[in-house]
Protein backbone atom coordinates (compact mmCIF):
# COMPACT_ATOMS: atom_id res chain seq x y z
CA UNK A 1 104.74 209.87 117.89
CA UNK A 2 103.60 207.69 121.14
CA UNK A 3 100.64 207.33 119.29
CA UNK A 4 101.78 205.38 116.53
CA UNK A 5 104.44 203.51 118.63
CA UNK A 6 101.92 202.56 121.26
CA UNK A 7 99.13 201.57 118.61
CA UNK A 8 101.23 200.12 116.19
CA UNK A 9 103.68 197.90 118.15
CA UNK A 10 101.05 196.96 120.64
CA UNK A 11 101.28 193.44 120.08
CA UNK A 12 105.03 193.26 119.88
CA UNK A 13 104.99 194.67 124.09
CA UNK A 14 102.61 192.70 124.88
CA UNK A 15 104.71 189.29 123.57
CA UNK A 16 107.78 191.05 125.28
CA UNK A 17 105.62 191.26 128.61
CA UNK A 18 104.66 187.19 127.95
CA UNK A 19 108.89 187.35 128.23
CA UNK A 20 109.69 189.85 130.71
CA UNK A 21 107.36 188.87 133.90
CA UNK A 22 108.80 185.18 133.95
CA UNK A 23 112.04 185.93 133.64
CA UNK A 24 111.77 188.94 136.39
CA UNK A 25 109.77 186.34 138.59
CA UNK A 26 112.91 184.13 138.01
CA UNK A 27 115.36 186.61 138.89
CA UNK A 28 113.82 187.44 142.34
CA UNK A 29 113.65 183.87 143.26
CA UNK A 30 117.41 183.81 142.29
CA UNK A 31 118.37 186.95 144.47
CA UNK A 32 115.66 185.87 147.35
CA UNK A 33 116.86 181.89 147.54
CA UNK A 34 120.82 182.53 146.30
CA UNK A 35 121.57 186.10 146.52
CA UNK A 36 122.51 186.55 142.49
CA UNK A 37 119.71 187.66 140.33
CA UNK A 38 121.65 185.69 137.40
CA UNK A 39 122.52 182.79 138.61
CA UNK A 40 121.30 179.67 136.30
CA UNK A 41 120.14 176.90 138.15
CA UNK A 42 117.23 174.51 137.63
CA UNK A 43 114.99 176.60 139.94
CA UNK A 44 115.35 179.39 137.86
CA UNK A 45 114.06 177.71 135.03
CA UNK A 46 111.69 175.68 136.90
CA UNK A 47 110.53 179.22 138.22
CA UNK A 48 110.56 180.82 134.82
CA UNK A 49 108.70 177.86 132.63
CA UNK A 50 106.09 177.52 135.72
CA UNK A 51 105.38 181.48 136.04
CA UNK A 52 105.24 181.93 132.00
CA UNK A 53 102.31 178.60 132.25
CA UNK A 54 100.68 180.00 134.84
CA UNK A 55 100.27 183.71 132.99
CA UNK A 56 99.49 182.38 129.96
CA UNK A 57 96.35 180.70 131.14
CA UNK A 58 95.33 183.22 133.65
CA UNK A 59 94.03 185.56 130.93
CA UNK A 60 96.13 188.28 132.33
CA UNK A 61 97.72 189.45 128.66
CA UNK A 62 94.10 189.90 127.69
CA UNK A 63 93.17 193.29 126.11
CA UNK A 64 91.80 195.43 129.40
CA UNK A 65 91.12 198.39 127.35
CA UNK A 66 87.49 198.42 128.39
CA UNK A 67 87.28 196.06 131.25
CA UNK A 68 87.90 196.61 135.10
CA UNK A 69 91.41 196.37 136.20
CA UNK A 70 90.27 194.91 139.38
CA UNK A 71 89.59 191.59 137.11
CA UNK A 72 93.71 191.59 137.23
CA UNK A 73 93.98 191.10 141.07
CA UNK A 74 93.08 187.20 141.03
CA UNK A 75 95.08 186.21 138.36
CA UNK A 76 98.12 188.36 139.81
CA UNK A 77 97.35 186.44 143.68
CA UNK A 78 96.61 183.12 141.68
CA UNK A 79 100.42 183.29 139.81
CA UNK A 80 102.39 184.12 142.85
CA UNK A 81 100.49 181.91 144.99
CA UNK A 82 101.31 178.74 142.60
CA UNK A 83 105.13 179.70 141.96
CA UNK A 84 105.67 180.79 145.49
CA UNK A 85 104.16 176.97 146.74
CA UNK A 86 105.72 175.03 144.31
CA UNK A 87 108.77 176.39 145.65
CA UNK A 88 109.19 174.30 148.60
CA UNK A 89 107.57 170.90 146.93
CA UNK A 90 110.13 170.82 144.66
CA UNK A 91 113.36 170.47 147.16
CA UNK A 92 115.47 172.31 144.91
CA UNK A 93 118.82 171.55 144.92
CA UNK A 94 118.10 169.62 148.07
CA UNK A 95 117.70 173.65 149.88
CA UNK A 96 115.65 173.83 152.96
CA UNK A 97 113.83 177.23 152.38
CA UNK A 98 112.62 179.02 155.18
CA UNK A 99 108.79 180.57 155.82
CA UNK A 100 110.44 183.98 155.65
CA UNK A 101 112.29 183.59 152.24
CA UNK A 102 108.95 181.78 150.59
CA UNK A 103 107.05 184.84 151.96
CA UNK A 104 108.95 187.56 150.66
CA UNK A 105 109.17 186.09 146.86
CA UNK A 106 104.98 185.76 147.28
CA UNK A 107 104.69 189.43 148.24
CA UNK A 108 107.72 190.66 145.52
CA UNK A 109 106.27 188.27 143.01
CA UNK A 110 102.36 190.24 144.33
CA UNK A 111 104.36 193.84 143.87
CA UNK A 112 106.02 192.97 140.64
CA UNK A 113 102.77 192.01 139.00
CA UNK A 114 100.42 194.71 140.35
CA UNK A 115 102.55 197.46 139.21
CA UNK A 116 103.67 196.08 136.15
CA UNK A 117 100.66 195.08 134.52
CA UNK A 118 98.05 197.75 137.10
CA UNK A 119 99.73 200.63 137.34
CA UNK A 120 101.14 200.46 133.99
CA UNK A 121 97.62 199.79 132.56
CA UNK A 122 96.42 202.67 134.76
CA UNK A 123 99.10 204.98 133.27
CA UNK A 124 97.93 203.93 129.42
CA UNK A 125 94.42 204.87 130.00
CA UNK A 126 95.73 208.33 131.04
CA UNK A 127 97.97 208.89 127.64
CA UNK A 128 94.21 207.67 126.29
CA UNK A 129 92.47 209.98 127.92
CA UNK A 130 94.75 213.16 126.75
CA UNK A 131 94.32 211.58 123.21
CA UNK A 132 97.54 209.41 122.91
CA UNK A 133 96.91 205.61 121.53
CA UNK A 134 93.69 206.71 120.82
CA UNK A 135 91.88 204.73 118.11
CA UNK A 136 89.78 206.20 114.78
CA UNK A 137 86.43 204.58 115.01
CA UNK A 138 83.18 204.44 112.57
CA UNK A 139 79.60 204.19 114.25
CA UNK A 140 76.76 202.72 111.78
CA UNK A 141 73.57 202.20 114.09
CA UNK A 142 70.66 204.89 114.84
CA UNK A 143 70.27 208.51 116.28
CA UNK A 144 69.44 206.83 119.52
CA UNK A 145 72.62 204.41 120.00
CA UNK A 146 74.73 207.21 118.90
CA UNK A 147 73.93 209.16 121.61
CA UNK A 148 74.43 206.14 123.92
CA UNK A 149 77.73 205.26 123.02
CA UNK A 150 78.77 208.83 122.16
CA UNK A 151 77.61 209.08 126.19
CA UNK A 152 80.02 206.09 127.01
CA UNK A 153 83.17 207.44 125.30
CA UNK A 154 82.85 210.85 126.79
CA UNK A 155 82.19 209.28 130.40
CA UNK A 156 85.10 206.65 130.15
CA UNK A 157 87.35 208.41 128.35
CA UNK A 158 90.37 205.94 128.83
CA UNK A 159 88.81 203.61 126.49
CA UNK A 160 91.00 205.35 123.93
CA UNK A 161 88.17 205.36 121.04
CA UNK A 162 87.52 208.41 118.51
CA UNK A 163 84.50 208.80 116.75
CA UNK A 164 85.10 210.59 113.92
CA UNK A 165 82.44 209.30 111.81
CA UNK A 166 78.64 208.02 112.08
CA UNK A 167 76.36 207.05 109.91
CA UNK A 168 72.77 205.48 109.94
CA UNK A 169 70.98 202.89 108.64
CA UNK A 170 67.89 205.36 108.72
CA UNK A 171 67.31 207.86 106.25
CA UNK A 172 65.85 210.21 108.59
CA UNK A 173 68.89 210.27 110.33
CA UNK A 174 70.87 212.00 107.69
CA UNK A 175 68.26 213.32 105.22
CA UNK A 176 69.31 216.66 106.20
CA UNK A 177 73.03 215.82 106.95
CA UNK A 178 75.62 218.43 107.42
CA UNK A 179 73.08 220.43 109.82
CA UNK A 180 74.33 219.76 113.31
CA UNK A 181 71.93 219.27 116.14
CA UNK A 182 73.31 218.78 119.45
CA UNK A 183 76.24 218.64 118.48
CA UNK A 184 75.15 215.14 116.80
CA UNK A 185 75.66 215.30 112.90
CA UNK A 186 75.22 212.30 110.89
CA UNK A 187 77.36 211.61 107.82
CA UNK A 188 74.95 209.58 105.98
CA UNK A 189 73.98 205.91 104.73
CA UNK A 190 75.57 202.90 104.15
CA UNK A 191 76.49 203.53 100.94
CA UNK A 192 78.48 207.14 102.31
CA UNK A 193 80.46 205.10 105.20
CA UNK A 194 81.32 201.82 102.61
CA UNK A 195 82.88 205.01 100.78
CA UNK A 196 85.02 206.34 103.81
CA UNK A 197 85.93 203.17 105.18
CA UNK A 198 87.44 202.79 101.05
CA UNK A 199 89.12 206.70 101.57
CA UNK A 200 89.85 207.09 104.77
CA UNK A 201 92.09 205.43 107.51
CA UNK A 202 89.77 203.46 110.18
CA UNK A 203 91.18 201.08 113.11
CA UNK A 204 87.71 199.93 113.67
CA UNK A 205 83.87 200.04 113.12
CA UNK A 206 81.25 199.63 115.55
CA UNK A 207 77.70 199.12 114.81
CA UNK A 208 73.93 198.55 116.46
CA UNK A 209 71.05 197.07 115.22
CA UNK A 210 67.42 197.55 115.60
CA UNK A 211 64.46 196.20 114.61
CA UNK A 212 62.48 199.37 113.30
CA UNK A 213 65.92 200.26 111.23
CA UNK A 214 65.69 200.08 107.36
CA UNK A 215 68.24 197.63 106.43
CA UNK A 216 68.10 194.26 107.57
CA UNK A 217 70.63 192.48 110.14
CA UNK A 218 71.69 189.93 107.78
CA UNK A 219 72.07 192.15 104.92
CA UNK A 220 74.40 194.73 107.39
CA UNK A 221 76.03 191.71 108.17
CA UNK A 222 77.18 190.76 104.86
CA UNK A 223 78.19 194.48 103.47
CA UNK A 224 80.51 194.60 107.04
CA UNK A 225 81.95 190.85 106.17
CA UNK A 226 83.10 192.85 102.57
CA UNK A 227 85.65 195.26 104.69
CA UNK A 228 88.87 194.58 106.18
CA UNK A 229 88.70 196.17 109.51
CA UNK A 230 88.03 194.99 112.97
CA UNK A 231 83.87 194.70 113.12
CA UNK A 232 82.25 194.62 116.16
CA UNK A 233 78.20 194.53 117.17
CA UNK A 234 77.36 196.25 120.11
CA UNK A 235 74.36 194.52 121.51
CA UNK A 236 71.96 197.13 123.07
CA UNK A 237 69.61 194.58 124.91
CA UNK A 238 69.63 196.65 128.21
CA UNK A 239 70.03 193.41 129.77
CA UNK A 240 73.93 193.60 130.79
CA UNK A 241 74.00 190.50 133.26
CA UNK A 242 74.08 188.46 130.17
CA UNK A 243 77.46 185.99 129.54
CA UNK A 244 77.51 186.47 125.66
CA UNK A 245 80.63 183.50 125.67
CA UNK A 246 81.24 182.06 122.35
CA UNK A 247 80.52 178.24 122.33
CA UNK A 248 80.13 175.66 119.31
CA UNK A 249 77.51 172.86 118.91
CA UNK A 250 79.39 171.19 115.90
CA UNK A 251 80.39 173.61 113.22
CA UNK A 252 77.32 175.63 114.46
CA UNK A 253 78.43 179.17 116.55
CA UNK A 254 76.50 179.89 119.68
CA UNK A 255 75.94 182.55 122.10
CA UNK A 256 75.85 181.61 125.74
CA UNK A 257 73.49 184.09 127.25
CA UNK A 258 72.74 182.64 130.72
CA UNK A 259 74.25 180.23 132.94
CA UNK A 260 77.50 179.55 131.41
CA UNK A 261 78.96 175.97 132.12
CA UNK A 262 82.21 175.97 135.21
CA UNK A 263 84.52 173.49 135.81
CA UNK A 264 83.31 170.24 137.68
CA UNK A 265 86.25 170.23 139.68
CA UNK A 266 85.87 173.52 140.88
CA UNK A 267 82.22 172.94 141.92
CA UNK A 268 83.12 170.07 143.73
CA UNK A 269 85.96 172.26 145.75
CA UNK A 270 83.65 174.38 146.78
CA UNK A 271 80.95 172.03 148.02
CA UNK A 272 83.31 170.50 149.89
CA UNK A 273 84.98 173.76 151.53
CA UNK A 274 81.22 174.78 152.27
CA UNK A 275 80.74 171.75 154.23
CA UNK A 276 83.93 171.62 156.03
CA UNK A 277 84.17 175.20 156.81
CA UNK A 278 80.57 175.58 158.29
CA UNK A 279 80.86 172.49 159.77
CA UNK A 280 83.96 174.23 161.71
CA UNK A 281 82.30 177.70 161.79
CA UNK A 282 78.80 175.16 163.92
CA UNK A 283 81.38 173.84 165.96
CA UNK A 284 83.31 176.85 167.09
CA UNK A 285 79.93 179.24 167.55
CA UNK A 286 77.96 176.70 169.42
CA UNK A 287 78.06 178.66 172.82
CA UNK A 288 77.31 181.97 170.89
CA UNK A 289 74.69 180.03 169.37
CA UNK A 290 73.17 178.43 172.32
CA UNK A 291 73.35 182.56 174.24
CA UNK A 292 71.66 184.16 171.12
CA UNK A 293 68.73 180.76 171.59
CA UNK A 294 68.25 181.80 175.34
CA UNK A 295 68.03 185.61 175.07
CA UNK A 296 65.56 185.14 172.64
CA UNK A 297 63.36 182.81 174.32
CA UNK A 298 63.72 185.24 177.29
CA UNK A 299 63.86 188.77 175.67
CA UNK A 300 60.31 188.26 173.87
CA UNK A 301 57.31 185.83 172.62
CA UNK A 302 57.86 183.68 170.43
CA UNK A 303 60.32 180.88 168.62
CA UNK A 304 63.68 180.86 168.50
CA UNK A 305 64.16 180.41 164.94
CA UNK A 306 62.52 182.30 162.17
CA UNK A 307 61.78 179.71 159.42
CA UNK A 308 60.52 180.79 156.10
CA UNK A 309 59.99 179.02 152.28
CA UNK A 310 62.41 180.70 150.04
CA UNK A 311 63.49 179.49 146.34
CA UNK A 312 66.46 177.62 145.88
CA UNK A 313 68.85 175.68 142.97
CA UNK A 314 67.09 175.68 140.26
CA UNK A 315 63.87 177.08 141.65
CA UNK A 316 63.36 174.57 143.77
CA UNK A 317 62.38 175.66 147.47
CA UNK A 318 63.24 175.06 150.68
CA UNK A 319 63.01 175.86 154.70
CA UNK A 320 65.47 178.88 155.53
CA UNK A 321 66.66 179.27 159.00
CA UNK A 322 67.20 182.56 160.93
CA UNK A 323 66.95 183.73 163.90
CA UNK A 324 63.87 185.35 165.21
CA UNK A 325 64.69 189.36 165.09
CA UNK A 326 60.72 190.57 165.23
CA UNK A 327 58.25 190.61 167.24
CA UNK A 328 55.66 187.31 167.07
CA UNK A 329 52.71 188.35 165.58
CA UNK A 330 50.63 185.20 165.05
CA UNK A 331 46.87 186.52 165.75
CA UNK A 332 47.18 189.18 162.52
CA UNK A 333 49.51 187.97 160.10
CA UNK A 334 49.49 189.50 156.78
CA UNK A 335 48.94 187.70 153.93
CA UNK A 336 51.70 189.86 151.88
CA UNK A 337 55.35 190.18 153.06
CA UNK A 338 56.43 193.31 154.06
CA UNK A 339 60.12 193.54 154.40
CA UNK A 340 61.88 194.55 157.14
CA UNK A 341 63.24 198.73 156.92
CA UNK A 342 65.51 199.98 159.38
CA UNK A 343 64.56 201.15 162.46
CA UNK A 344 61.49 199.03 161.67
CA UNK A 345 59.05 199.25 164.65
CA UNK A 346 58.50 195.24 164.51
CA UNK A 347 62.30 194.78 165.24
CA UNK A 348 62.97 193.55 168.98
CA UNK A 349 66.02 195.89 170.40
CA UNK A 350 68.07 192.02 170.47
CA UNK A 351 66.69 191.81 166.92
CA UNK A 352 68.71 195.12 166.15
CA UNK A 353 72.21 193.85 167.96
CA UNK A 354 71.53 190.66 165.84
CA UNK A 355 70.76 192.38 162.67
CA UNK A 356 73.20 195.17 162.94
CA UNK A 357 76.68 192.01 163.60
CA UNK A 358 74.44 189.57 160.97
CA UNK A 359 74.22 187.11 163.69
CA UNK A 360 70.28 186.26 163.16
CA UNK A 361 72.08 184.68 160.22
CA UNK A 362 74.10 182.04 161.96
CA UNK A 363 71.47 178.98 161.57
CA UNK A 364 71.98 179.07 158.08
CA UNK A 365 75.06 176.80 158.38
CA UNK A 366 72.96 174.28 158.91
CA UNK A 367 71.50 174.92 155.39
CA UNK A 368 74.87 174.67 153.68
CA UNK A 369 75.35 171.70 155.87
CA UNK A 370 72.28 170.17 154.38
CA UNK A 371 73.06 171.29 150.53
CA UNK A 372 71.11 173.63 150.07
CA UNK A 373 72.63 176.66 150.60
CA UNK A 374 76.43 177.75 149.78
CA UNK A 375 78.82 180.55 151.91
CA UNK A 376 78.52 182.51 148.90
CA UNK A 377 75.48 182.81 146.30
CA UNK A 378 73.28 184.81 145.56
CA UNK A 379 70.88 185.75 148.39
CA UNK A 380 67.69 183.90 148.40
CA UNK A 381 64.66 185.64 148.31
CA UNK A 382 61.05 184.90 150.01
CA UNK A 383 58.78 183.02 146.91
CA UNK A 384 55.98 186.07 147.37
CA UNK A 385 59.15 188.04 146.30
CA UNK A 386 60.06 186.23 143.55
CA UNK A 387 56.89 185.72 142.06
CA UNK A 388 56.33 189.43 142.01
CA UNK A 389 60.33 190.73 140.40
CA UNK A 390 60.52 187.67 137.98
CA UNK A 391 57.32 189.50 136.03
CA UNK A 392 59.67 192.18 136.08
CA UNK A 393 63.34 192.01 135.68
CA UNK A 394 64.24 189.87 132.42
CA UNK A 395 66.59 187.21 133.48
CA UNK A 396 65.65 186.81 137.59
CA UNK A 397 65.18 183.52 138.02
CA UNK A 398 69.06 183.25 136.61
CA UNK A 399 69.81 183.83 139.71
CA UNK A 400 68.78 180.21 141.00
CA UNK A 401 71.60 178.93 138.41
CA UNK A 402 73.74 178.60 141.08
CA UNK A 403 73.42 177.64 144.85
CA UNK A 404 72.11 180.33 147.03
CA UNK A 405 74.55 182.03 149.64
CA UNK A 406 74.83 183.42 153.12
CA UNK A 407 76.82 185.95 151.45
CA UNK A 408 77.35 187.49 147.89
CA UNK A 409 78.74 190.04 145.47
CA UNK A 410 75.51 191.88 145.63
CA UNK A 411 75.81 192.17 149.50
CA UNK A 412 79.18 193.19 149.65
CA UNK A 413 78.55 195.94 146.38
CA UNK A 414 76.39 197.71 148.88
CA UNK A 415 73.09 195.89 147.57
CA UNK A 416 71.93 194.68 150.24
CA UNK A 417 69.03 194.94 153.04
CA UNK A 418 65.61 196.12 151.67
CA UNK A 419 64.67 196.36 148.23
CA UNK A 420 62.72 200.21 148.43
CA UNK A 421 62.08 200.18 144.49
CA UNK A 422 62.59 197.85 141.34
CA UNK A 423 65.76 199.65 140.34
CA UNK A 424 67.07 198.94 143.43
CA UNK A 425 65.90 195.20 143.10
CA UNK A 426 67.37 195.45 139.43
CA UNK A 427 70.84 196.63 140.68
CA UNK A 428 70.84 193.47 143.43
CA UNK A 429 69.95 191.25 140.26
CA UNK A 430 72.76 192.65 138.48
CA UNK A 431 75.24 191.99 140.71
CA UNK A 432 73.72 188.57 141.58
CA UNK A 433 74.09 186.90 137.97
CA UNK A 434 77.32 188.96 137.00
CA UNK A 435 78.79 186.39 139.96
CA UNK A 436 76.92 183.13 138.53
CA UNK A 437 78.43 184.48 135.00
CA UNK A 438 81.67 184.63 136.41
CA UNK A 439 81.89 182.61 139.19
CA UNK A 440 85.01 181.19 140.56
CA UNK A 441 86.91 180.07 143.72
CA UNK A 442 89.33 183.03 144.19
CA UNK A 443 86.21 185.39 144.06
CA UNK A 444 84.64 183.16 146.66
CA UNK A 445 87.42 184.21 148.53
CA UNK A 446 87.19 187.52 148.56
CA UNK A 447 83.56 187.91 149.15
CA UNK A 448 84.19 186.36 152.41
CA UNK A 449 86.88 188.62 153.36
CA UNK A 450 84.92 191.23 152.61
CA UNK A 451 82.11 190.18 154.22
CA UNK A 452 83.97 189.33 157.34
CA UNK A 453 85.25 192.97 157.84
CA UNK A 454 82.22 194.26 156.83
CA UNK A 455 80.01 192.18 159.78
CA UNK A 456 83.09 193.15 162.31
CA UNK A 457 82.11 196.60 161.77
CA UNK A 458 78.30 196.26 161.86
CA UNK A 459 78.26 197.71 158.59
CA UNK A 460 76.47 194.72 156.81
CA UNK A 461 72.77 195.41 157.90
């Protein structure tokens, strides 16, 4: 029974949730700001129209049935913040509204949101995972991508999908069909699954393609545009940093893979935060910069400041600033660049302290002073480095798409530090053009914070 209800009348809750959250947004302001939860006044509509625009267009209605949940939290912060600071810019009613009052709608609007649309999303994927709102799926592609996302379904259960047929595009697949192996038995060709989909009940059908299979992509194409049910290509390229956003040139459908375009504006915020905050940041850690200088002149041989080549926007390089953490070498310096390990003998015991509280990193404010470096960005790598992993990883040198940072998502995902094999390398990539993909200002934000605590605790190094 909650089956059908839930899969059949999804779209009618989620119109009534496009209702319900402005109008429960409204109500606290009324019982926060006038002590009646149905009062009508014009901030109650103001509140109601302005909450209902700003959930429309923060994607937060979207289907999260296989994406993160944590995707929710800045479009949650973004709504309350706007209706909680439009508040007191609208004088309403001529009402002087205290700090207090302004702060308690922000954290019930925060509360409201989180549960309703978090916790209740967390509490579907668990009727999924027993088998309630669970959908009937078909699987065309090989033995090989069968397995895959056979793997997937059985590791994320929530998603809420049942195969309950597959079929191949290979004869070998099913040339002996009806004998199970692993537990893996294909149902036949295309012909045998345009027949079920005509028989049977299926919500949806998922397919792969690859080059070696028998039938063509176009001509799987057009026998799938011939059904009636939701279609969708899973693309198996192994390459999952990729945008894959829709985008038209004329009449003509395209595929953003890389580097997808952001909003001017935005950029331009951010530029202009980078500058102003390390501007402030120069200002206010000049005598901690000026003590780090002097111990190092005094503690060993040697600059102050390592400076090193390292690529840049758009591949171009530049002159990264640090400060020194090793000991000067300059009589037998290798030609290759070996990078630093923990408890690496060519550390100095300052370099440690330094390392350990990210402090040899301070002198790079000067680079996002200059333009050309941002707070956060992907990390910038020494050229010998990146001559070596863009060989290797498919997609690396997406990574100069975007400003690098002092700070990024790989860093504070625990990829950070040295790079002991290519998967590791890989995972740092991943992370690295997953934030160019989706890059915005509220994620900015967070990186920082997360970065802050993480350097207060000497747990970045």
């Amino acid at each position: 029974m909650y089956r059908g209800i839930l899969q059949q009348r999804s779209v009618e809750l989620n119109n009534l949730q496009k209702i319900l959250d402005p109008l429960v947004i409204a109500c606290i302001f009324n019982n926060i700001f006038f002590q009646n939860f149905l009062y009508l006044n014009p901030g109650f509509f103001l509140v109601f129209l302005l909450s209902m625009t700003s959930l429309s267009i923060s994607g937060i209605y979207s289907s999260f049935r296989i994406r993160k949940l944590i995707n929710l939290i800045p479009s949650i912060i973004s709504t309350s913040s706007i209706t909680s600071l439009i508040i007191p810019l609208s004088r309403l009613q001529n009402l002087n509204f205290s700090v207090y009052q302004i702060t308690n709608f922000f954290i019930s609007c925060l509360l409201y949101l989180t549960i309703h649309h978090i916790f209740l999303r967390l509490f579907f994927r668990y009727l999924r995972s027993k088998g309630l709102n669970s959908r009937n799926i078909i699987f065309f592609g090989n033995k090989k991508s069968f397995k895959l996302i056979k793997n997937q379904l059985e590791k994320y259960p929530w998603i809420g999908y049942k195969i309950i047929y597959w079929f191949s595009p290979n004869k070998i697949d099913y040339k002996n069909k009806g004998i199970e192996e692993d537990k893996l038995s294909c149902c036949g060709g295309i012909n045998d699954l345009i027949e079920t989909i005509r028989r049977d009940k299926i919500d949806k059908l998922f397919f792969c393609h690859d080059e070696g299979d028998d039938i063509s992509l176009n001509n799987t194409l057009k026998i799938f545009g011939d059904f009636c049910i939701p279609v969708s290509y899973l693309i198996d390229w192994n390459i999952d940093s990729m945008s894959l956003r829709k985008e038209f040139l004329g009449d003509i459908v395209s595929l953003n893979i890389w580097n997808p375009e952001q909003s001017i504006l935005d950029e331009k915020i951010k530029k202009l935060f980078d500058f102003v905050f390390s501007l402030l940041l120069i200002i206010l850690s000049s005598p901690v910069l000026f003590l780090i200088s002097i111990l190092i002149k005094f503690s060993s041989d040697g600059s102050i400041f390592f400076i090193q080549e390292r690529y840049g926007y758009n591949g171009v390089s530049f002159k990264m600033y640090k400060f020194r953490t090793m000991y000067s070498n300059t009589k037998n310096q290798c030609k290759n660049i070996v990078q630093a390990k923990r408890n690496d003998s060519r550390i100095t015991k300052l370099g440690k302290f330094l390392r350990k509280y990210s402090l040899d990193e301070l002198p790079q404010l000067f680079n996002v002073i200059k333009g050309e470096m941002s707070l956060v960005g992907p990390r910038p790598h020494a050229v010998e480095h990146n001559e070596f992993y863009r060989e290797l990883i498919t997609g690396y040198m997406q990574r100069h798409s975007r400003l690098p940072g002092m700070t990024g998502l790989a860093q504070v995902r625990g990829a950070r530090g040295e790079t002991s094999d290519l998967e590791m390398m890989e995972k740092r990539i991943k992370y690295d053009i997953e934030y160019n993909n989706n890059w915005s200002l509220m994620k900015d934000f967070f990186i920082l914070i997360k970065t802050f605590f993480s350097v207060l605790t000497g747990k970045a190094y």
